[in-house]
C-alpha atoms as a PDB file:
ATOM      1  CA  UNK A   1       0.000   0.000   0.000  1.00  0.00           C
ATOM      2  CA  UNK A   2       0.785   3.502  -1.171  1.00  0.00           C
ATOM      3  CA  UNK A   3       1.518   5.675   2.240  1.00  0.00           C
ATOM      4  CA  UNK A   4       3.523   8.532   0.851  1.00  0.00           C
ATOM      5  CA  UNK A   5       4.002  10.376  -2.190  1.00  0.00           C
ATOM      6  CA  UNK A   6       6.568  12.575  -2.720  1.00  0.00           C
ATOM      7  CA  UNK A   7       6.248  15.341  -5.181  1.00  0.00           C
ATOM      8  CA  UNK A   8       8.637  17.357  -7.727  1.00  0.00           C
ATOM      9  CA  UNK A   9       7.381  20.764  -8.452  1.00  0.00           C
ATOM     10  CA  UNK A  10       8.773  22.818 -11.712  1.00  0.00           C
ATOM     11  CA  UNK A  11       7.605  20.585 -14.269  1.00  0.00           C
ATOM     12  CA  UNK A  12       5.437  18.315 -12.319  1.00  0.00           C
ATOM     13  CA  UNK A  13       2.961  20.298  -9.853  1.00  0.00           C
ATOM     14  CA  UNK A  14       3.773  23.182 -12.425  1.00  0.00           C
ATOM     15  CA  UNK A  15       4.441  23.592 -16.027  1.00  0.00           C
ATOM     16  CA  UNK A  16       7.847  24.048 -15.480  1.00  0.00           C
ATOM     17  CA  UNK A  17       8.216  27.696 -16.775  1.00  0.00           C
ATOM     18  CA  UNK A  18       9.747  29.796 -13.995  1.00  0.00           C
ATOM     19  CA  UNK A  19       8.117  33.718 -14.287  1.00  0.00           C
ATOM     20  CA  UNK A  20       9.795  36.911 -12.867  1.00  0.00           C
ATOM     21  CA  UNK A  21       8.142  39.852 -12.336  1.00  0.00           C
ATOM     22  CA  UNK A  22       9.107  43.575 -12.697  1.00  0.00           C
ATOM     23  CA  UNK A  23      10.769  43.658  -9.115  1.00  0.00           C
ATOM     24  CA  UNK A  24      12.068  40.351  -9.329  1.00  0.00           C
ATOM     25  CA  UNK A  25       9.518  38.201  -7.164  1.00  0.00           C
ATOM     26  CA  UNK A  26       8.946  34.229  -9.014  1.00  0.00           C
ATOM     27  CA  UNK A  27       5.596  33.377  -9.638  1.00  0.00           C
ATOM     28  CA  UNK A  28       4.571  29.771 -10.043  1.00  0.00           C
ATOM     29  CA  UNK A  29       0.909  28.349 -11.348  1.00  0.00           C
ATOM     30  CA  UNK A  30      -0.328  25.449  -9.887  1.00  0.00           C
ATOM     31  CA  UNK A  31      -3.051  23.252 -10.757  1.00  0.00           C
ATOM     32  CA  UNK A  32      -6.075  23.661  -8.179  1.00  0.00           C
ATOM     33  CA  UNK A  33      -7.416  19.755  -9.672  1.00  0.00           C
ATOM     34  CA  UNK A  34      -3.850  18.948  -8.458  1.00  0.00           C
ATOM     35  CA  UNK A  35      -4.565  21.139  -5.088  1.00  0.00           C
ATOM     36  CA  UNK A  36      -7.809  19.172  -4.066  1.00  0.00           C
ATOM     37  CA  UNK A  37      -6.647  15.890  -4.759  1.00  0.00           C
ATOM     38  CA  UNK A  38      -3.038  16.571  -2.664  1.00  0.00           C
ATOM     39  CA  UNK A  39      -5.020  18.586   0.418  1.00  0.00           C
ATOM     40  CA  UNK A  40      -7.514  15.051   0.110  1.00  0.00           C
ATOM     41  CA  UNK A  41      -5.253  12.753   0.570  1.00  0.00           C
ATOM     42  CA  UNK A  42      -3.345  14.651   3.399  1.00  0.00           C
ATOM     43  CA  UNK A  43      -6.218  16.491   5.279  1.00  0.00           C
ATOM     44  CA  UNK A  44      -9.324  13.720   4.585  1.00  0.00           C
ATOM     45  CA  UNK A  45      -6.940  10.308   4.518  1.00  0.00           C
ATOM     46  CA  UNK A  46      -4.102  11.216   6.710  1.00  0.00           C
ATOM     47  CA  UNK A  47      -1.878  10.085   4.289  1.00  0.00           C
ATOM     48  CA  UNK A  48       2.113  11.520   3.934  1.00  0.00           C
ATOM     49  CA  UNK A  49       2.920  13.681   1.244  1.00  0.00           C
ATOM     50  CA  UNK A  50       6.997  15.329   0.866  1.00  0.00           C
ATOM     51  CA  UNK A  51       8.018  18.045  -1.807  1.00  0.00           C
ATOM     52  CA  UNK A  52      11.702  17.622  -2.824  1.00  0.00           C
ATOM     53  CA  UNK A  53      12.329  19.814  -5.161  1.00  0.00           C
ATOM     54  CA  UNK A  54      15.946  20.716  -6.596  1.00  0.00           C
ATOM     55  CA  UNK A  55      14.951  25.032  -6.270  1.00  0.00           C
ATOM     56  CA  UNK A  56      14.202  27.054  -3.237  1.00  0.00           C
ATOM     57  CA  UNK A  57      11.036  29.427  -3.594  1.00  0.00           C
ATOM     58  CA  UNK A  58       8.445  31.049  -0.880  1.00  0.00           C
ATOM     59  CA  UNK A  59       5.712  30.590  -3.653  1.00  0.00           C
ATOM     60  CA  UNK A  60       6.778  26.388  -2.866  1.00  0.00           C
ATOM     61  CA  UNK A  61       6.901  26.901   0.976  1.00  0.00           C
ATOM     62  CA  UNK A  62       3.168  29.036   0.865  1.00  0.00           C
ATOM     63  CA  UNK A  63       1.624  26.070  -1.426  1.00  0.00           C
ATOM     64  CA  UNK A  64       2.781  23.004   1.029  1.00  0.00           C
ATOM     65  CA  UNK A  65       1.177  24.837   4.059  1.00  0.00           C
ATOM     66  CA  UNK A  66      -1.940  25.473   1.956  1.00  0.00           C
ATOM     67  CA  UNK A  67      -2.169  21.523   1.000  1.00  0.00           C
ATOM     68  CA  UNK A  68      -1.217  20.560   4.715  1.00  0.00           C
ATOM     69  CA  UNK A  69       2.075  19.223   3.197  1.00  0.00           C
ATOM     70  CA  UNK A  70       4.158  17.366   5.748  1.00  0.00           C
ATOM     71  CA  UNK A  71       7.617  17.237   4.408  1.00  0.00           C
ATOM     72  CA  UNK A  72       9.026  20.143   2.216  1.00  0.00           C
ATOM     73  CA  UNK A  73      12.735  20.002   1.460  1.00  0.00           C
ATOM     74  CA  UNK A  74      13.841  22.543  -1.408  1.00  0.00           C
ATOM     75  CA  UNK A  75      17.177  23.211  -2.982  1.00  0.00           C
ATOM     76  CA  UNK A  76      17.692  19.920  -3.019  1.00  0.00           C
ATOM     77  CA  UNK A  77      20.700  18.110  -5.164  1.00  0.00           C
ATOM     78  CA  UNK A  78      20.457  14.564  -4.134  1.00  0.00           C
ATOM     79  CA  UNK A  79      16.772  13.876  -3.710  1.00  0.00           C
ATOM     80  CA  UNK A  80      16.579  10.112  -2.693  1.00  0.00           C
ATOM     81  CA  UNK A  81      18.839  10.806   0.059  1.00  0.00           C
ATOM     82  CA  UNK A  82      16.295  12.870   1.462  1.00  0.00           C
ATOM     83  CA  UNK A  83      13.177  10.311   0.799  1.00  0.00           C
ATOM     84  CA  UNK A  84      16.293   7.681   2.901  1.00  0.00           C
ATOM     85  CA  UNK A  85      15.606  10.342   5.781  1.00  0.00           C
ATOM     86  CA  UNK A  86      11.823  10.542   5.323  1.00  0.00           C
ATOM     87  CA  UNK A  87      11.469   6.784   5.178  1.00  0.00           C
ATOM     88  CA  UNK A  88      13.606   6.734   8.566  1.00  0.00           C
ATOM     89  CA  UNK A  89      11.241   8.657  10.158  1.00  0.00           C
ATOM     90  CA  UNK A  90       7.804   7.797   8.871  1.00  0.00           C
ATOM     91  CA  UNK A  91       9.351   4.151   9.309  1.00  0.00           C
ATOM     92  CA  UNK A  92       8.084   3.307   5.949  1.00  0.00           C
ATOM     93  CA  UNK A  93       9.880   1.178   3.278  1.00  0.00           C
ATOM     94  CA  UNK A  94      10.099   2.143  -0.526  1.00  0.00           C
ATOM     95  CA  UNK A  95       7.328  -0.110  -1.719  1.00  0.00           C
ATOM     96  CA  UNK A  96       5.211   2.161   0.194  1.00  0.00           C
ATOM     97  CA  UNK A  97       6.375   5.122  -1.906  1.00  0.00           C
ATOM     98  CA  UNK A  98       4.986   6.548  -5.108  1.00  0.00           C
ATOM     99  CA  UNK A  99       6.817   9.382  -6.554  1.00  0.00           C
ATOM    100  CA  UNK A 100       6.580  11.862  -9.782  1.00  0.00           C
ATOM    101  CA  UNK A 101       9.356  13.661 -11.770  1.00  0.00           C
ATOM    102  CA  UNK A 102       9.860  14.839 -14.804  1.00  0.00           C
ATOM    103  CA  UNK A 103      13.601  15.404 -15.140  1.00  0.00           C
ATOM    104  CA  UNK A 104      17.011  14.138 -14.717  1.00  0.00           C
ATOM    105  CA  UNK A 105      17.527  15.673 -10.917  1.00  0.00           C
ATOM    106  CA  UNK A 106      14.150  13.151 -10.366  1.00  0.00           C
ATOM    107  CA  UNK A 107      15.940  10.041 -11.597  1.00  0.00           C
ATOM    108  CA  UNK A 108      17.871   7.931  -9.067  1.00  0.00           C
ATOM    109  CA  UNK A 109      14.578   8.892  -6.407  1.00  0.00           C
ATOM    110  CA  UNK A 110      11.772   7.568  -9.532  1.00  0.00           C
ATOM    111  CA  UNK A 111      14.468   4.469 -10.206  1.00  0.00           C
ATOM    112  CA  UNK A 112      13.851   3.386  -6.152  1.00  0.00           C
ATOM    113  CA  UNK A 113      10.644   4.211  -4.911  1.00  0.00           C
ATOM    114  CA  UNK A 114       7.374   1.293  -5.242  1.00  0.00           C
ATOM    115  CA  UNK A 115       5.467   2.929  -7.926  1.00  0.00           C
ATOM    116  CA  UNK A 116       6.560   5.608 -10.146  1.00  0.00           C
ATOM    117  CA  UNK A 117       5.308   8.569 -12.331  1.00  0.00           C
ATOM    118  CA  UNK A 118       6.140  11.136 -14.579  1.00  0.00           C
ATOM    119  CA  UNK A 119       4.026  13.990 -16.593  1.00  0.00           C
ATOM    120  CA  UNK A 120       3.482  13.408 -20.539  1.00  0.00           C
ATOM    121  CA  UNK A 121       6.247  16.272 -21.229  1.00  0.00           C
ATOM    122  CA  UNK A 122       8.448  14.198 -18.840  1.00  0.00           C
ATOM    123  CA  UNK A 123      12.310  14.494 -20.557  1.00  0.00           C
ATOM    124  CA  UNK A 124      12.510  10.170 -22.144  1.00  0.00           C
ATOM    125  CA  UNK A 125      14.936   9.278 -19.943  1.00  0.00           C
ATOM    126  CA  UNK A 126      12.263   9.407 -17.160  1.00  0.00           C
ATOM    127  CA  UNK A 127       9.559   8.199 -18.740  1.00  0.00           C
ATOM    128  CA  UNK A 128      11.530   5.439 -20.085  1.00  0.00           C
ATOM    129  CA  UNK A 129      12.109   4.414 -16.312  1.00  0.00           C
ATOM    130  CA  UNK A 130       8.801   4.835 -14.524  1.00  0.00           C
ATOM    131  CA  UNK A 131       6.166   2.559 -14.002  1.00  0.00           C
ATOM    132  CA  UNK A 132       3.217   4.898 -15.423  1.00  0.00           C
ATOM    133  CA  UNK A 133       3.413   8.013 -17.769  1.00  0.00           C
ATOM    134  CA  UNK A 134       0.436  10.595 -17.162  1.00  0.00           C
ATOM    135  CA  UNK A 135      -2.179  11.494 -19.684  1.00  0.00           C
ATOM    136  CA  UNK A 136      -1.681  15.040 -18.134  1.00  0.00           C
ATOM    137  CA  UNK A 137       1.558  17.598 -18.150  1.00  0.00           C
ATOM    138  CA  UNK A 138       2.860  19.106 -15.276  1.00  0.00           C
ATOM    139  CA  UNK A 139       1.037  21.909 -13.989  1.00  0.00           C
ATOM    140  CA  UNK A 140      -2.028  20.649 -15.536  1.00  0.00           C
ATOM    141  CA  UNK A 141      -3.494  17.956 -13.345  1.00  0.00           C
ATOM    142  CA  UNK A 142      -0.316  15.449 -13.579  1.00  0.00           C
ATOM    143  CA  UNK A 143      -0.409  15.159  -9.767  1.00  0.00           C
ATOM    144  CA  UNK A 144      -4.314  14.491 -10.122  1.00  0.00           C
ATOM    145  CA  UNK A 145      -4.067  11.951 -12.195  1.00  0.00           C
ATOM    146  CA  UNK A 146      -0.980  10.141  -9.606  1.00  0.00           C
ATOM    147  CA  UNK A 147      -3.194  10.136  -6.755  1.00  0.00           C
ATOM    148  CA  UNK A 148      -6.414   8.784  -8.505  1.00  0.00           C
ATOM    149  CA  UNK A 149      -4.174   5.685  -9.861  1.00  0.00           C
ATOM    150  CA  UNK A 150      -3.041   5.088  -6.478  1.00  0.00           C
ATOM    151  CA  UNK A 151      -6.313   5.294  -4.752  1.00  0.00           C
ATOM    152  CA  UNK A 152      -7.447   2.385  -7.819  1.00  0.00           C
ATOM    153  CA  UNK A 153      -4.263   0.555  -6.529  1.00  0.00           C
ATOM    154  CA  UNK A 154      -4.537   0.782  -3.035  1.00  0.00           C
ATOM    155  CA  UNK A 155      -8.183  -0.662  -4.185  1.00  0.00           C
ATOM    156  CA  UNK A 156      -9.157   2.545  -2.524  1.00  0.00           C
ATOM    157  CA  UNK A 157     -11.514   3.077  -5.992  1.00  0.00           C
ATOM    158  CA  UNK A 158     -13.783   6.325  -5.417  1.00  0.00           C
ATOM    159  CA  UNK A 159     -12.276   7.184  -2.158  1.00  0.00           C
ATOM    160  CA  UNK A 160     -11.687  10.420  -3.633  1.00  0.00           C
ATOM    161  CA  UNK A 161     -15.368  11.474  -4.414  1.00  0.00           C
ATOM    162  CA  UNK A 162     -16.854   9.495  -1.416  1.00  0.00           C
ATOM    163  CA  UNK A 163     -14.163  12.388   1.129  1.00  0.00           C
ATOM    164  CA  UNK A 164     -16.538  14.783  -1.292  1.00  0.00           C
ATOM    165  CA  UNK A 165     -20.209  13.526  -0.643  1.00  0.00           C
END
């Protein structure tokens, strides 16, 4: 069973284009299908979610406390060393990790972890490696798409809608 998933963000909960405005400040868009679907799974199942993302932004840090995100870990180089840590302390082993990436910082994390994902404009080398490819690109519903397959395979089927009725 599925217990944590652990998130990239450029390119996966967004499209991957980083935006600067006139005095300098980042702006990121993220998917709000993406949004309900993450908050769900943390806030209505209880279930872990982690960011590791290779860049360091407040727009990241401001969306992980929206979705009740437990683990955020940014400017990140060697990502599965942090998932080792995560695992340590959730006390968790990597069958019960799903992850999604869509680049070659993503790899050696996607090449461990129990089930595996990327977005549809995932660079080949990842989506050669993972277990499932997304209909959906990242920043447009990607991480939607993630959660509902692993609801269906921890035969949790309609979980999602039932948290809804």
């Amino acid at each position: 069973m599925i217990k944590l998933i652990v998130l990239d963000v450029d390119g996966t909960m967004t499209n991957g284009n980083i935006t600067y405005d006139a005095q300098g400040n980042e702006l990121k868009t993220f998917n709000v299908k993406d949004g309900l679907a993450i908050a769900s799974w943390t806030k209505k199942l209880n279930l872990k979610v982690a960011i590791i993302t290779g860049r360091k932004s407040s727009i990241v840090e401001k969306r992980a406390k929206e979705l009740n995100i437990q683990y955020l870990y940014q400017n990140v180089h060697n990502k599965d060393e942090v998932l080792n840590d995560i695992l340590i302390q959730e006390n968790l082993t990597l069958k019960n990790v799903s992850a999604i990436g869509d680049d070659l910082n993503d790899y050696k994390m996607l090449k461990k972890v129990g089930l595996s994902f990327a977005p549809a404009d995932a660079v080949d080398e990842i989506k050669n490696i993972v277990n499932i490819v997304c209909e959906q690109k990242g920043g447009e519903g990607a991480v939607r798409y993630m959660i509902e397959y692993i609801l269906k395979y921890n035969n949790q089927d309609g979980e999602l809608l039932n948290l809804w009725l």
